[in-house]
Protein backbone atom coordinates (compact mmCIF):
# COMPACT_ATOMS: atom_id res chain seq x y z
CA UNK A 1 -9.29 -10.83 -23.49
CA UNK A 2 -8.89 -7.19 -22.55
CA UNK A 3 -5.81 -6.15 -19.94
CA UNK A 4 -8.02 -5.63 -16.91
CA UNK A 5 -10.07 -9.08 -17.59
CA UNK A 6 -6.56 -11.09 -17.44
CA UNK A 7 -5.44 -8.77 -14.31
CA UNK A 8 -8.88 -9.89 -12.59
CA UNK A 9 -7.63 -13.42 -13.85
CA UNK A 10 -4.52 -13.99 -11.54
CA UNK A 11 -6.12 -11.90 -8.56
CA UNK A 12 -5.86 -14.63 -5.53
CA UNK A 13 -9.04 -15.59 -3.69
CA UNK A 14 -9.21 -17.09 -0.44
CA UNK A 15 -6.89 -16.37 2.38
CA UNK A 16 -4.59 -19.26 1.35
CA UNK A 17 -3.71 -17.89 -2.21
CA UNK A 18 -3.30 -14.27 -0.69
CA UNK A 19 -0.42 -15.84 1.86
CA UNK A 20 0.94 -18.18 -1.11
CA UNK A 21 0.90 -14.73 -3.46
CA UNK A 22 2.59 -12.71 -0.58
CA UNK A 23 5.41 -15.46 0.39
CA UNK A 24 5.84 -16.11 -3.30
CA UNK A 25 8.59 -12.54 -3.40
CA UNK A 26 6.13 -11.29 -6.43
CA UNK A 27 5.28 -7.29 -5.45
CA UNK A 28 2.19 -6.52 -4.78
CA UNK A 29 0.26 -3.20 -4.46
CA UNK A 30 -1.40 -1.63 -0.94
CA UNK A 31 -3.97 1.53 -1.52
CA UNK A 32 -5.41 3.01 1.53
CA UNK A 33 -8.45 4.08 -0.42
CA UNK A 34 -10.39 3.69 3.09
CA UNK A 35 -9.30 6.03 5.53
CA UNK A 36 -11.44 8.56 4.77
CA UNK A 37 -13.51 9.91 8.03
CA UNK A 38 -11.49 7.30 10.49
CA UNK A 39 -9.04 9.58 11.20
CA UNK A 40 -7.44 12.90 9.64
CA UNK A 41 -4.72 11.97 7.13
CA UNK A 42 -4.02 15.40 5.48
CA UNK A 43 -0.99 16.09 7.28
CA UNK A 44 2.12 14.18 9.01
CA UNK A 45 2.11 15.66 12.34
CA UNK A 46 4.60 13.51 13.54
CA UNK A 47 2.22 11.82 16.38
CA UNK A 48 0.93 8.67 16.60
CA UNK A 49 -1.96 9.57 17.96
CA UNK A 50 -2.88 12.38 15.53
CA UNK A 51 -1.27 10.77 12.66
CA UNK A 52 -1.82 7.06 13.25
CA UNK A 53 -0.12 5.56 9.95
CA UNK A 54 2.91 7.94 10.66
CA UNK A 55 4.63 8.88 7.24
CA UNK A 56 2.22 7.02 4.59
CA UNK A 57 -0.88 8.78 3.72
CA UNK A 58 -4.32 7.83 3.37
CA UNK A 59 -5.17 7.61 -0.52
CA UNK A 60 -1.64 6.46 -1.97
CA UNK A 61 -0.77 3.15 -3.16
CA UNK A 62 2.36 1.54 -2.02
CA UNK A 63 4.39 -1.27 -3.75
CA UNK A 64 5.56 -4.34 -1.28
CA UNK A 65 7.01 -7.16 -1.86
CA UNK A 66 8.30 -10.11 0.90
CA UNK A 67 11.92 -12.05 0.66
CA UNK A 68 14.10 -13.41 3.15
CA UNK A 69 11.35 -12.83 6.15
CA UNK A 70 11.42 -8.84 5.23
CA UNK A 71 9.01 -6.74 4.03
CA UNK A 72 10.24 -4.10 1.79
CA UNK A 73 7.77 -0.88 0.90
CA UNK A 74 8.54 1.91 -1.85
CA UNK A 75 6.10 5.13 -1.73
CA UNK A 76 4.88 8.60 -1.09
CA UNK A 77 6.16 9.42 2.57
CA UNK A 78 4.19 11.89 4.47
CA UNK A 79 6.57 13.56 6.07
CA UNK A 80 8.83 15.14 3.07
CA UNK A 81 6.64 14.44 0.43
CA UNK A 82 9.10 11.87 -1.48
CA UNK A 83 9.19 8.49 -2.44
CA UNK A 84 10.88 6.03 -0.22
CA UNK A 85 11.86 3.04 -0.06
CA UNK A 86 11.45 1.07 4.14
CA UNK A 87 12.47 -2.70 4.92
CA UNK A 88 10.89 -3.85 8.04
CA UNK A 89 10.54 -8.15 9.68
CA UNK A 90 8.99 -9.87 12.07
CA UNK A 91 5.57 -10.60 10.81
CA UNK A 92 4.55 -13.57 9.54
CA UNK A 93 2.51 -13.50 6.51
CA UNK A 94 1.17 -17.46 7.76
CA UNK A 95 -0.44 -15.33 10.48
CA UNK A 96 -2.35 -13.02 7.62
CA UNK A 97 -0.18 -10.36 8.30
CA UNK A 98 1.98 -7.78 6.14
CA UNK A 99 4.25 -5.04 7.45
CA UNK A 100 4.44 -1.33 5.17
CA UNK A 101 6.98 0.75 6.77
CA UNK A 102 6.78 -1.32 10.50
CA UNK A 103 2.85 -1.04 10.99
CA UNK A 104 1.90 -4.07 11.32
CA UNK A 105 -1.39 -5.14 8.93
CA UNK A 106 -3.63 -7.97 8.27
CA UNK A 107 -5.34 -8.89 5.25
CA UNK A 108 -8.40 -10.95 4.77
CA UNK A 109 -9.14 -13.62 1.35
CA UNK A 110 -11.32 -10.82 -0.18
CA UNK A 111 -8.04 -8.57 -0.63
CA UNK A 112 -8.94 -5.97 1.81
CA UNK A 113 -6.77 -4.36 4.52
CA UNK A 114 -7.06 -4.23 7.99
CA UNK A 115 -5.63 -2.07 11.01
CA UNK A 116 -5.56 -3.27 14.21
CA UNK A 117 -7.22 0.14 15.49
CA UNK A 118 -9.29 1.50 12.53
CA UNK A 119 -10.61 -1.59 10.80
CA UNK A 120 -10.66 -1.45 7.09
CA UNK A 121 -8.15 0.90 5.17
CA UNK A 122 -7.81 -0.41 2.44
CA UNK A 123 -7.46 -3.07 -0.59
CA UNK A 124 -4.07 -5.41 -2.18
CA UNK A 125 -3.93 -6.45 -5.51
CA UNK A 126 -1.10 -8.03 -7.58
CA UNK A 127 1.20 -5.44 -9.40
C-alpha cells in the first residue's frame, strides 16, 4: 500500500470521528484552498472588512492542534509574511467548531471548512 492510500486510510468520516480526531491533541492540517472569488485575500490590509480572515491568507495551509481547551495554530501570517505560531480558547470542538488564530470555524463530517460569513473556505485533513 502506497503512502497516500494509508493517509486516505486514517482520514475520519462522519462528524463524530472529525470531533474525536480534533479532541484527541493529534495536529491536524487547515488549507483555505476556497477563498478564491469570496473575497480579496492578496493583501493584509489590516480591516476586517476588507481583509476578513485578518493575518492568514487564502491558499496556505496551517497546522492546529487542540489540548487543554486551546487551540494552538503555526503558519504563514499575512501581515509580515512569517510563520507564527497563535493559541486561542473558547470553542468547543463538541459544537463542530475549531478556532485558527481566534476566528472562530466549523467543520462538517466530509472534512470541509466553514466561515460563518463566506461559507466554504476550505478542507482539514490529518497531518
Amino acid at each position: 500500500m502506497g503512502v497516500e492510500a494509508a493517509a486516505l486510510q486514517r482520514v475520519p468520516r462522519g462528524i463524530a470521528a472529525w470531533v474525536a480526531y480534533v479532541k484527541s491533541g493529534q495536529p491536524f492540517l487547515v488549507r483555505f484552498d476556497l477563498t478564491m472569488n469570496k473575497f480579496n485575500d492578496a493583501r493584509y490590509t489590516g480591516d476586517w472588512r476588507t481583509d476578513p480572515m485578518g493575518t492568514l491568507q487564502g491558499g496556505q495551509e496551517y497546522v492546529v492542534s487542540y489540548r487543554n481547551g486551546e487551540f494552538t495554530c503555526t503558519g504563514f501570517s499575512q501581515a509580515d509574511g512569517t510563520r507564527q505560531t497563535h493559541a486561542s480558547g473558547g470553542i468547543d470542538p463538541d459544537d463542530g467548531l475549531i478556532s485558527l488564530w481566534s476566528r472562530t470555524y466549523s467543520i462538517d463530517g466530509q472534512g470541509q471548512v466553514w466561515d460563518l460569513d463566506f461559507g466554504l473556505v476550505g478542507h482539514i485533513r490529518p497531518q
